[in-house]
PDB file of N, CA and C in Angstrom:
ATOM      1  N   UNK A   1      79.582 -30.504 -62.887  1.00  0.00           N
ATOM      2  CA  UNK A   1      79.834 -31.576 -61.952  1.00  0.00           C
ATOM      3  C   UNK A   1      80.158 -32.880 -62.682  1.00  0.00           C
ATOM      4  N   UNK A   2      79.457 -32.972 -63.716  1.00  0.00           N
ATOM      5  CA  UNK A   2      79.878 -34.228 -64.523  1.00  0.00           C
ATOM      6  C   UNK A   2      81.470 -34.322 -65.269  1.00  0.00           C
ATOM      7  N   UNK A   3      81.754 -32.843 -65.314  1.00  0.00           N
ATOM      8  CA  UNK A   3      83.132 -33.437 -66.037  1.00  0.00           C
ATOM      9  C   UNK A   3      84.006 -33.533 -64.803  1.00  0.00           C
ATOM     10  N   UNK A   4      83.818 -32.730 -63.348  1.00  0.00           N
ATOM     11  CA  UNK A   4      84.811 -33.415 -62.569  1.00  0.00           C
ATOM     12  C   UNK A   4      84.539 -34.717 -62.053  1.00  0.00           C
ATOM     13  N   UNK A   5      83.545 -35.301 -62.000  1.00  0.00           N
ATOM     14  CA  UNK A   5      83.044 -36.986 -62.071  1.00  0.00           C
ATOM     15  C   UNK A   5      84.081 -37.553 -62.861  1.00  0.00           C
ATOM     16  N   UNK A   6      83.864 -37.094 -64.018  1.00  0.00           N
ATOM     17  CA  UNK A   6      84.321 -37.431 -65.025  1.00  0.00           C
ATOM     18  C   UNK A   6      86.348 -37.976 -65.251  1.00  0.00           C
ATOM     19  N   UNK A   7      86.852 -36.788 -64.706  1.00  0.00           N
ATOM     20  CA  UNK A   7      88.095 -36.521 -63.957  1.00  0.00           C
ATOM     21  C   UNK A   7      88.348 -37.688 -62.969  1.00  0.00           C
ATOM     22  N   UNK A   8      87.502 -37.532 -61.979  1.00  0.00           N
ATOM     23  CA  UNK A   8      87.743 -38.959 -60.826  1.00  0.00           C
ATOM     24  C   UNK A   8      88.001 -39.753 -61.162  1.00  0.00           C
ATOM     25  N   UNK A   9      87.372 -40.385 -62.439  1.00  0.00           N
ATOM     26  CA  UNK A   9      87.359 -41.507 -62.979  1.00  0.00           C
ATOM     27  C   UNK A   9      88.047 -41.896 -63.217  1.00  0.00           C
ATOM     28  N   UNK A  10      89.284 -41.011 -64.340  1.00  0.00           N
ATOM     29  CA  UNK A  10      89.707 -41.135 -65.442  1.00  0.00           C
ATOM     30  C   UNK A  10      91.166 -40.377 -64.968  1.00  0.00           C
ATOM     31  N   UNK A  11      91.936 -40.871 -64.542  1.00  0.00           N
ATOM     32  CA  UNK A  11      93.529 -40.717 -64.048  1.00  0.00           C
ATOM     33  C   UNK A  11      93.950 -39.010 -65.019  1.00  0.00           C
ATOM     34  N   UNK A  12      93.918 -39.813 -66.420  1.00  0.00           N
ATOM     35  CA  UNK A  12      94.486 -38.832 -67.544  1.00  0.00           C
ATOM     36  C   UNK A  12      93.755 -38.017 -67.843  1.00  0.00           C
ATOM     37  N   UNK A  13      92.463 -37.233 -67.821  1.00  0.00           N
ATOM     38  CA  UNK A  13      91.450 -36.488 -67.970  1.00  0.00           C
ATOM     39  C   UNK A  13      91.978 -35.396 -66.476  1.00  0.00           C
ATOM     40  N   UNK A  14      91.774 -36.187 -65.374  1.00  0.00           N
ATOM     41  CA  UNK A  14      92.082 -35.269 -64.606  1.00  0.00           C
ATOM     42  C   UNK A  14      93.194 -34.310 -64.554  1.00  0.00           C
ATOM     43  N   UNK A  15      94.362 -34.808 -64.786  1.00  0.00           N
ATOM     44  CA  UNK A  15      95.768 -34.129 -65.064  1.00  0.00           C
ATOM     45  C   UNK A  15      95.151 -32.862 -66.356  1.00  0.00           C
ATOM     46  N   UNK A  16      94.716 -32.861 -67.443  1.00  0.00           N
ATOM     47  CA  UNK A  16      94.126 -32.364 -68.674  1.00  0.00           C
ATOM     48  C   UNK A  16      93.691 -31.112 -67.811  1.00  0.00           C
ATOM     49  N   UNK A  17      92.242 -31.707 -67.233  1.00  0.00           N
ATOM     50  CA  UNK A  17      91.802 -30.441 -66.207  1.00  0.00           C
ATOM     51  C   UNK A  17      92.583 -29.852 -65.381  1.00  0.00           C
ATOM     52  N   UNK A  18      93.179 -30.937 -64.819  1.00  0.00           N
ATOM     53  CA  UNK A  18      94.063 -29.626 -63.521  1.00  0.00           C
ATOM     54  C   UNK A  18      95.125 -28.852 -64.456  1.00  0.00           C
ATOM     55  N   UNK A  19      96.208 -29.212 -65.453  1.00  0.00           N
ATOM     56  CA  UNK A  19      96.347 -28.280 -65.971  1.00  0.00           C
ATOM     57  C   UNK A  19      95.649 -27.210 -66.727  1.00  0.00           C
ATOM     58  N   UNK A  20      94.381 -27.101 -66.813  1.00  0.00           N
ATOM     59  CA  UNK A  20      93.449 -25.892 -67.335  1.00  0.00           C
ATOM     60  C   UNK A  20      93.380 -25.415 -66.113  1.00  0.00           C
ATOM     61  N   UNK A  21      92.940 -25.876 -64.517  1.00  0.00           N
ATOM     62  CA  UNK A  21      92.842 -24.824 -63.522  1.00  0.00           C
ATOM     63  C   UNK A  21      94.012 -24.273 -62.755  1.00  0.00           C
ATOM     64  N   UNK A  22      95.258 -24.816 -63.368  1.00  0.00           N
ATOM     65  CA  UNK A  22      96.526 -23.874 -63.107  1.00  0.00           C
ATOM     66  C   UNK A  22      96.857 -23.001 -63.827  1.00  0.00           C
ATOM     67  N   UNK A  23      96.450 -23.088 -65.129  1.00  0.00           N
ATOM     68  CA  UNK A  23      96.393 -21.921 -66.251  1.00  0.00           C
ATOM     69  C   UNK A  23      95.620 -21.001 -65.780  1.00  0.00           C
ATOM     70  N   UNK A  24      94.341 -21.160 -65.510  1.00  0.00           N
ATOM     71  CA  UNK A  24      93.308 -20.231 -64.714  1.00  0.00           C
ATOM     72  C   UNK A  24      94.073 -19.577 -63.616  1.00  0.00           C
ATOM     73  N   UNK A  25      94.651 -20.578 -62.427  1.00  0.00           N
ATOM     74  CA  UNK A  25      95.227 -19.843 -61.429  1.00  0.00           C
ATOM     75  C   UNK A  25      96.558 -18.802 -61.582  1.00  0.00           C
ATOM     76  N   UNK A  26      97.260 -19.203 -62.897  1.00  0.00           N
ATOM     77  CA  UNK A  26      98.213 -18.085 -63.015  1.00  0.00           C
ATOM     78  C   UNK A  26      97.887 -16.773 -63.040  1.00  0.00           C
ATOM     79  N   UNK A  27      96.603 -17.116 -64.310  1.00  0.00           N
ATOM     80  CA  UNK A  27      96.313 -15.447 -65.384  1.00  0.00           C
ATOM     81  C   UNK A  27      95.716 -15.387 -63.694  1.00  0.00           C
ATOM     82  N   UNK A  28      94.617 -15.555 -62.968  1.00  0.00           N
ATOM     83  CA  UNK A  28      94.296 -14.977 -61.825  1.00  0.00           C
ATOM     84  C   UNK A  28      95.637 -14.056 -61.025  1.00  0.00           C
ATOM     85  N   UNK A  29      96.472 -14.927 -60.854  1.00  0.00           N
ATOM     86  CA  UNK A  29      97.467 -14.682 -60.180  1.00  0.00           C
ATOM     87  C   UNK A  29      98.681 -13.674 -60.502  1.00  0.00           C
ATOM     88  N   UNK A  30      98.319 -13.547 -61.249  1.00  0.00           N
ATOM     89  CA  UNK A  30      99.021 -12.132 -62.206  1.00  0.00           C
ATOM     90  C   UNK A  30      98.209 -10.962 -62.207  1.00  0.00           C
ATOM     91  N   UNK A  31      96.829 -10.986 -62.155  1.00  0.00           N
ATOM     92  CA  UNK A  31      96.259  -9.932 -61.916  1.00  0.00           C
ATOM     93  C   UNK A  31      95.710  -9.771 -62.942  1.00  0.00           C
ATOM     94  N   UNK A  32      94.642  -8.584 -62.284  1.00  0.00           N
ATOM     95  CA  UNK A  32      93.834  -8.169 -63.571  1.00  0.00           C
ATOM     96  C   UNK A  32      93.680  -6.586 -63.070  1.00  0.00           C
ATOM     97  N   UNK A  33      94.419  -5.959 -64.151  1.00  0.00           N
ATOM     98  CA  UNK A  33      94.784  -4.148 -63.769  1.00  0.00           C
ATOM     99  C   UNK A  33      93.124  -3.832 -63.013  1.00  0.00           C
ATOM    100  N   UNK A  34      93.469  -2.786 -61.859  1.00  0.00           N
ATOM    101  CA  UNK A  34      92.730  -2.273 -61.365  1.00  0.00           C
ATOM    102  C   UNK A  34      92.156  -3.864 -60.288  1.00  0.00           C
ATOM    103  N   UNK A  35      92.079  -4.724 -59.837  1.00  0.00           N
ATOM    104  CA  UNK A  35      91.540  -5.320 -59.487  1.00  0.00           C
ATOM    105  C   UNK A  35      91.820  -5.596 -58.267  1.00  0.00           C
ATOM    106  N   UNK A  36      92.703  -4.787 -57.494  1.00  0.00           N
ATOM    107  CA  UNK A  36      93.514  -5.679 -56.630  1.00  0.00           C
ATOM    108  C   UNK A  36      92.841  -5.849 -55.327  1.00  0.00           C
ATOM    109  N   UNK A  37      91.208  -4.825 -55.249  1.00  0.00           N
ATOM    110  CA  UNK A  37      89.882  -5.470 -53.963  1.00  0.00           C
ATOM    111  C   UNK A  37      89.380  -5.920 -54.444  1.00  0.00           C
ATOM    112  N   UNK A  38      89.411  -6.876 -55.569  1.00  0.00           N
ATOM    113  CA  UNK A  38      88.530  -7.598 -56.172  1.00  0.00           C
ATOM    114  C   UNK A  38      89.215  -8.926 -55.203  1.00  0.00           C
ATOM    115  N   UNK A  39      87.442  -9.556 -54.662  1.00  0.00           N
ATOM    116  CA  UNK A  39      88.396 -10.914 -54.496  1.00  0.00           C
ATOM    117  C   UNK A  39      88.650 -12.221 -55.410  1.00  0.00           C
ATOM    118  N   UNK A  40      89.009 -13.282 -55.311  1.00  0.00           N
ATOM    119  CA  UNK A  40      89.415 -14.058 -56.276  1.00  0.00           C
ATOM    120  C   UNK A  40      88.302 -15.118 -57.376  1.00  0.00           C
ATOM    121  N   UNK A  41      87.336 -15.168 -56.225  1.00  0.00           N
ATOM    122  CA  UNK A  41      85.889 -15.863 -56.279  1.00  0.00           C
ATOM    123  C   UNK A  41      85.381 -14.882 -57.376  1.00  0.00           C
ATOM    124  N   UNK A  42      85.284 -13.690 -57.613  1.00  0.00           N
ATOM    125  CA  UNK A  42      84.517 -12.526 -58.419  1.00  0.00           C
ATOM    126  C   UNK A  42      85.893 -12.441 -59.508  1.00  0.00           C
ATOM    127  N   UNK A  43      87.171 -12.831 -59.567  1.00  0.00           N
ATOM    128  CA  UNK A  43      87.946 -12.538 -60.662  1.00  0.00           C
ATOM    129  C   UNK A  43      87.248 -13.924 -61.114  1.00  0.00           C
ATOM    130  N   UNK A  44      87.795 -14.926 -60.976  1.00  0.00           N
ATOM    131  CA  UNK A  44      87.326 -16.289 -60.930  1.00  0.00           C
ATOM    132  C   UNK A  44      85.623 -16.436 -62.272  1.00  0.00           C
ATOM    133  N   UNK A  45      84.627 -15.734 -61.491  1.00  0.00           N
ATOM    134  CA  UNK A  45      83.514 -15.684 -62.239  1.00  0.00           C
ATOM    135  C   UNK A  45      83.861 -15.083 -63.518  1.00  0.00           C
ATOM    136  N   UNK A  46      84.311 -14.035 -63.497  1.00  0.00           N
ATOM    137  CA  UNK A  46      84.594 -12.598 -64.621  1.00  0.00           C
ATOM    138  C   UNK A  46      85.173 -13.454 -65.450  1.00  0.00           C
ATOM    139  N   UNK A  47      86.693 -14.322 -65.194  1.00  0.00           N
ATOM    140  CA  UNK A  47      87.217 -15.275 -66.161  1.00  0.00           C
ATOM    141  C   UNK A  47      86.103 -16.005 -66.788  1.00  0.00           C
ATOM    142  N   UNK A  48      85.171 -16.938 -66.207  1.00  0.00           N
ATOM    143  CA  UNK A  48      84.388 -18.228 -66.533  1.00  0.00           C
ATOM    144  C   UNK A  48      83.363 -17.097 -67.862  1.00  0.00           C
ATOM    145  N   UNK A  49      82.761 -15.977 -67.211  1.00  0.00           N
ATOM    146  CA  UNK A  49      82.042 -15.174 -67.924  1.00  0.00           C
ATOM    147  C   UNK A  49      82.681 -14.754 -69.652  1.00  0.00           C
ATOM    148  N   UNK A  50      83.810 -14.143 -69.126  1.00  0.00           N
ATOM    149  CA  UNK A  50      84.635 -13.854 -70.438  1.00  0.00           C
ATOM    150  C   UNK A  50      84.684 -14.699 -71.672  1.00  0.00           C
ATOM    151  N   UNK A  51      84.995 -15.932 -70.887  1.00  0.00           N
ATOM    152  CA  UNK A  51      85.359 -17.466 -71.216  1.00  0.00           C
ATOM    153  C   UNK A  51      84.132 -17.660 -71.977  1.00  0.00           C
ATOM    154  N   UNK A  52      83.057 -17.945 -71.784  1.00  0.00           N
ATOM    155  CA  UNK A  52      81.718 -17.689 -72.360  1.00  0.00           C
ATOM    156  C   UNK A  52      81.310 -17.043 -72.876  1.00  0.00           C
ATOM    157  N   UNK A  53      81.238 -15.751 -73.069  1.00  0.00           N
ATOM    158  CA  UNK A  53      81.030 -15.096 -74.301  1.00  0.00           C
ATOM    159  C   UNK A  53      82.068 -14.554 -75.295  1.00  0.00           C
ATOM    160  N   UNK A  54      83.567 -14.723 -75.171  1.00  0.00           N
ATOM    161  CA  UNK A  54      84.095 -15.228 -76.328  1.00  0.00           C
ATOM    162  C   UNK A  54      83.729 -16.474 -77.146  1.00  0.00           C
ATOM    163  N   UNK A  55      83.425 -17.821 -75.952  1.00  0.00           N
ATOM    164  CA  UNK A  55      83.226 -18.746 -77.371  1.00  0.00           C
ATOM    165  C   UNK A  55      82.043 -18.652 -77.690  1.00  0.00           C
ATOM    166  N   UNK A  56      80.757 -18.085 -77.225  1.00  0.00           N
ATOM    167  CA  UNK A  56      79.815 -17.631 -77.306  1.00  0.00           C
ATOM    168  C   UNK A  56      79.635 -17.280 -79.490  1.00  0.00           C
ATOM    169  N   UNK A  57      80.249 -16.010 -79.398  1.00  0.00           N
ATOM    170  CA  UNK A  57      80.845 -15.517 -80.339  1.00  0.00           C
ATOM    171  C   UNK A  57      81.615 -16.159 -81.550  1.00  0.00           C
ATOM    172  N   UNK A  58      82.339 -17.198 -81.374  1.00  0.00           N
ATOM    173  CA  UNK A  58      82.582 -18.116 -82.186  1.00  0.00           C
ATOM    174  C   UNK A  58      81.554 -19.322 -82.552  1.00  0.00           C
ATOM    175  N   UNK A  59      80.276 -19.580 -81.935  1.00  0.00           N
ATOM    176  CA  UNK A  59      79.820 -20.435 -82.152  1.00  0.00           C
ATOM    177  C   UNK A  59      79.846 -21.657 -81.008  1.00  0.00           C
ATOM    178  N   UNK A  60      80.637 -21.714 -79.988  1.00  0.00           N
ATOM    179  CA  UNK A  60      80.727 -22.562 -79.295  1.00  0.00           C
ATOM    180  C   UNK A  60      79.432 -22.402 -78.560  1.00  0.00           C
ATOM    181  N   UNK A  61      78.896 -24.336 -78.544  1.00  0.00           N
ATOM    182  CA  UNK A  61      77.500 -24.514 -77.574  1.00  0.00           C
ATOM    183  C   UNK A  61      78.156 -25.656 -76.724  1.00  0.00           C
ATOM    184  N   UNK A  62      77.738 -25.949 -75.640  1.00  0.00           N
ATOM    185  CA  UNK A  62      78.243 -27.149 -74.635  1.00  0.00           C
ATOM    186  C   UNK A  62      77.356 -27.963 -75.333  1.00  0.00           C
ATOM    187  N   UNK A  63      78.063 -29.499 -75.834  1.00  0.00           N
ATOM    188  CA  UNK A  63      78.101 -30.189 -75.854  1.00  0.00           C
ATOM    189  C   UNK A  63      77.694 -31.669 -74.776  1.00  0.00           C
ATOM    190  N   UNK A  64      77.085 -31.860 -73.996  1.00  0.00           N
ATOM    191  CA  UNK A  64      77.840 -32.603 -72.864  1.00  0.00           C
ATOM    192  C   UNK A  64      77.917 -34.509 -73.281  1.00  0.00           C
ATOM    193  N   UNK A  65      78.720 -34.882 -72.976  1.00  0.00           N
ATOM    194  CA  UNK A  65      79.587 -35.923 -73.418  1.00  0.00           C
ATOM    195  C   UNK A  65      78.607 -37.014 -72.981  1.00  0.00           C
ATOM    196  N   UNK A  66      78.259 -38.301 -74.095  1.00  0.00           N
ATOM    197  CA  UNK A  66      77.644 -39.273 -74.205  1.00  0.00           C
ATOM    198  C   UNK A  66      77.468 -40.210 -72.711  1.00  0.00           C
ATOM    199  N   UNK A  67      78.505 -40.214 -72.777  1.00  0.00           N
ATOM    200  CA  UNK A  67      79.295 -41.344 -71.673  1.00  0.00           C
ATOM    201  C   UNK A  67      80.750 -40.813 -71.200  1.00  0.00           C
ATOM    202  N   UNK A  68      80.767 -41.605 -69.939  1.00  0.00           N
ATOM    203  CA  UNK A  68      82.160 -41.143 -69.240  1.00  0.00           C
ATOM    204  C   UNK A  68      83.137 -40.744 -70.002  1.00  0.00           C
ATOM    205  N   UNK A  69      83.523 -41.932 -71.306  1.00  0.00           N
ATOM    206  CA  UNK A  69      84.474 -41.850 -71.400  1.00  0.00           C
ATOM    207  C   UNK A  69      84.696 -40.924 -72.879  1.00  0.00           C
ATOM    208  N   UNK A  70      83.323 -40.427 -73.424  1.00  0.00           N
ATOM    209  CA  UNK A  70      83.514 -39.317 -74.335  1.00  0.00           C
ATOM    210  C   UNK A  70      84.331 -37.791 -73.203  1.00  0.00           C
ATOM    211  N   UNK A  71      84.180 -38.165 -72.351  1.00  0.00           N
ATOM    212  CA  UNK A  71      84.831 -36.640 -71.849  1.00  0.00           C
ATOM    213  C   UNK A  71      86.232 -36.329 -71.893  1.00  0.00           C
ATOM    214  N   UNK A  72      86.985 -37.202 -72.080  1.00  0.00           N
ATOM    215  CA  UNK A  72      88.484 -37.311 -72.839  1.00  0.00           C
ATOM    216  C   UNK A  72      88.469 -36.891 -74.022  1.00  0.00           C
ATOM    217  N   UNK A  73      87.707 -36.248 -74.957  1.00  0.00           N
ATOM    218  CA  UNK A  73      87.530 -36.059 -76.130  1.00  0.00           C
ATOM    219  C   UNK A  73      87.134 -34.625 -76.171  1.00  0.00           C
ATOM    220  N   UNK A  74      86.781 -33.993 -74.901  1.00  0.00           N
ATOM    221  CA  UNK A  74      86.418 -32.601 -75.061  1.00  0.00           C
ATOM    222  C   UNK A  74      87.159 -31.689 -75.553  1.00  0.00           C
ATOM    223  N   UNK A  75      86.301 -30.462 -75.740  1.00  0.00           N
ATOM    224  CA  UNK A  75      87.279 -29.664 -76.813  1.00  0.00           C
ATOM    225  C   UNK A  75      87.605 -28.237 -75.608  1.00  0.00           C
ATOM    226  N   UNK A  76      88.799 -27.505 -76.152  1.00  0.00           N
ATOM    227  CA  UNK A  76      89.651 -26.532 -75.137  1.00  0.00           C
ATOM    228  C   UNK A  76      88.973 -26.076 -74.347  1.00  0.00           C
ATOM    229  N   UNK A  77      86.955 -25.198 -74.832  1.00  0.00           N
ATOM    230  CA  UNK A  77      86.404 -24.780 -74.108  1.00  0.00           C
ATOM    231  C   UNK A  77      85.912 -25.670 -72.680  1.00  0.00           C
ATOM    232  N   UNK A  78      85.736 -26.742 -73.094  1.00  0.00           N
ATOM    233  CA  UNK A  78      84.879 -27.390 -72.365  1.00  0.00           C
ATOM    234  C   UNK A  78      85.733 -28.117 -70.840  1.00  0.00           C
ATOM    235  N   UNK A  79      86.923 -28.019 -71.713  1.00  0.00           N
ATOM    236  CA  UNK A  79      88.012 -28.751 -70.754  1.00  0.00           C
ATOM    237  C   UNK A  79      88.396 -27.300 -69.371  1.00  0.00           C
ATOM    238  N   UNK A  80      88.378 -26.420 -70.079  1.00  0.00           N
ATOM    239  CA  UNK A  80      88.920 -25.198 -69.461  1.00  0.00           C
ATOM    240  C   UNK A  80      87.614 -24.512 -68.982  1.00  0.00           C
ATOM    241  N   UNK A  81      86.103 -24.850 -68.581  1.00  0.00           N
ATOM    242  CA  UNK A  81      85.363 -24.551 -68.303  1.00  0.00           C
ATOM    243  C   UNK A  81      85.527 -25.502 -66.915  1.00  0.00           C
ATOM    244  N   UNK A  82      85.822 -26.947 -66.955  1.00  0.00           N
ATOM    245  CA  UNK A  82      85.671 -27.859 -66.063  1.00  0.00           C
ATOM    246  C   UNK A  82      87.060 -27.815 -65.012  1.00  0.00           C
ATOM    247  N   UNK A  83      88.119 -26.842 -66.075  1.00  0.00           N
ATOM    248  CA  UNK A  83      89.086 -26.253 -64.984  1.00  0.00           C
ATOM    249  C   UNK A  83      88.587 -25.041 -63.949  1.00  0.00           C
ATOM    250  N   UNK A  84      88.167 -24.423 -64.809  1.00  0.00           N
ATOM    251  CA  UNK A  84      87.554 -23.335 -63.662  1.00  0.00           C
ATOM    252  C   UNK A  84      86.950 -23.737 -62.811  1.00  0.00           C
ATOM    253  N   UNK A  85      85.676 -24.844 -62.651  1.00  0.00           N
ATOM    254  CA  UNK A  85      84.631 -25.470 -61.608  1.00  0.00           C
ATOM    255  C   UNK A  85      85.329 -26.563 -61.184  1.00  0.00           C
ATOM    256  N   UNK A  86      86.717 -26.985 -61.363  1.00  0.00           N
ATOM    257  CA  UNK A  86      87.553 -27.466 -60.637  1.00  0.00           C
ATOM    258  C   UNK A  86      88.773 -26.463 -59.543  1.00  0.00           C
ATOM    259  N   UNK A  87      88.816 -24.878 -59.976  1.00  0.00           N
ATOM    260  CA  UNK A  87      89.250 -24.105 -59.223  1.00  0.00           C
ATOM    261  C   UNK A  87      88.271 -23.531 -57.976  1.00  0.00           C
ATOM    262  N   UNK A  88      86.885 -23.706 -58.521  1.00  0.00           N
ATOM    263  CA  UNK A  88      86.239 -22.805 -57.844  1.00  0.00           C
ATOM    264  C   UNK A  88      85.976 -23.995 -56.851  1.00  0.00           C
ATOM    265  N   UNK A  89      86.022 -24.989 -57.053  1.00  0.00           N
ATOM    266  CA  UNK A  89      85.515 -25.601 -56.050  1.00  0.00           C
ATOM    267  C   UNK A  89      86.594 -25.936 -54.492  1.00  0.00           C
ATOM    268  N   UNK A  90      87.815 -25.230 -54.630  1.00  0.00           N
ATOM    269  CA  UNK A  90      89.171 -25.186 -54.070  1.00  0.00           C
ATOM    270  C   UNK A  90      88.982 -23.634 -53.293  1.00  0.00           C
ATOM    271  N   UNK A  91      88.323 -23.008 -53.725  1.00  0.00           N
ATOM    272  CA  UNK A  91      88.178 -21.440 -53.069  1.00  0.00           C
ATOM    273  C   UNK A  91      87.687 -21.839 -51.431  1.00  0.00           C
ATOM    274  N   UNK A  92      88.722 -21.084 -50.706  1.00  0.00           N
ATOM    275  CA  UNK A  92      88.134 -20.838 -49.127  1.00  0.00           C
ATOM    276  C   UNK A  92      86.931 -19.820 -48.969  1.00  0.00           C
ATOM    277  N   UNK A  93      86.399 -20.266 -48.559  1.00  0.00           N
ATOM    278  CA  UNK A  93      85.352 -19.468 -48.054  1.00  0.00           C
ATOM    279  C   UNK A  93      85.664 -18.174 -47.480  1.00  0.00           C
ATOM    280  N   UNK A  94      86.462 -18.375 -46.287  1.00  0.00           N
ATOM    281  CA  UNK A  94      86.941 -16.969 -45.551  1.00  0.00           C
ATOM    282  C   UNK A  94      87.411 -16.058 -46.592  1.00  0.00           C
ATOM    283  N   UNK A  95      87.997 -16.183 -47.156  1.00  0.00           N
ATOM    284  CA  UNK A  95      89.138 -15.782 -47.674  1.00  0.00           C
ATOM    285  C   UNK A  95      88.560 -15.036 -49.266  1.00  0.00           C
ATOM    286  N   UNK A  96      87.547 -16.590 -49.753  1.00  0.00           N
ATOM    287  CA  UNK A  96      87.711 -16.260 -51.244  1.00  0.00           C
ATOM    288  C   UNK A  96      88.757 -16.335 -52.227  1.00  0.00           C
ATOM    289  N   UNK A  97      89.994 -16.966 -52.368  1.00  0.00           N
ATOM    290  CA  UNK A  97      90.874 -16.958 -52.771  1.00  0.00           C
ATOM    291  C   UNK A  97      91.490 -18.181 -53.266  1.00  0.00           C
ATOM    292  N   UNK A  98      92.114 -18.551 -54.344  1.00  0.00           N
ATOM    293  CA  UNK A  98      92.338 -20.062 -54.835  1.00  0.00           C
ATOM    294  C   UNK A  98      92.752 -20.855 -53.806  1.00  0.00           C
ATOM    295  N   UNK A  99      93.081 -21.858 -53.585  1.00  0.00           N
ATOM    296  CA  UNK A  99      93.922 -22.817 -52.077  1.00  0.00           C
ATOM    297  C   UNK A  99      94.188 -24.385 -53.109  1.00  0.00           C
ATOM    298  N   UNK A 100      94.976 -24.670 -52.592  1.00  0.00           N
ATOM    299  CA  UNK A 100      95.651 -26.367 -52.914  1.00  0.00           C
ATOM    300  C   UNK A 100      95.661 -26.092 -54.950  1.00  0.00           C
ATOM    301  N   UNK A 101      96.010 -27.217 -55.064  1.00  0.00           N
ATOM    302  CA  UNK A 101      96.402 -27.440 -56.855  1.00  0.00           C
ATOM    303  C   UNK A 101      95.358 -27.266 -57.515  1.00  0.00           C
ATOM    304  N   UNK A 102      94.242 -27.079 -57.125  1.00  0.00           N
ATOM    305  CA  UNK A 102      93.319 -27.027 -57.995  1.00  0.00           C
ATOM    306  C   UNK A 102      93.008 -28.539 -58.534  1.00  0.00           C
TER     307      UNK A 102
END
């Protein structure tokens, strides 16, 4: 929640994120073999999950940023973590499924 705060704030941060949750919405949107009753909310997690224990594996720990304006400074994971909880927060309910730009 703090890095999309963070986003509100900050004109150029937000653009940063929303292009990480259109990246998200493509690979979603292309599919993931075998998945196609999967709904988008459960691909959605599986990404964020993946996402996490690859950098897991490299060493990556969240960080979280001093002040507002350290969050312009985040690194790929962290930016593309705050894309995803900027996608998920765009999911319809009915539906389950991405909606608007993210």
């Amino acid at each position: 929640m703090a890095g999309l705060a963070a986003a509100a704030a900050l004109p150029g941060l937000s653009a940063v994120f929303d292009q990480h949750s259109a990246a998200v919405r493509d690979i979603l949107a292309a599919g993931v073999e075998g998945s196609a009753a999967v709904a988008g909310v459960v691909l959605l997690a599986g990404y964020a999950r993946g996402l996490l224990d690859e950098a897991k594996t490299k060493g990556w720990t969240f960080r979280a940023p001093a002040d507002l304006s350290a969050w312009s400074t985040s690194d790929w994971t962290t930016a593309r973590l705050v894309g995803v909880c900027s996608l998920a927060a765009t999911m319809d309910d009915r539906r389950a499924q991405p909606t608007g730009n993210g």
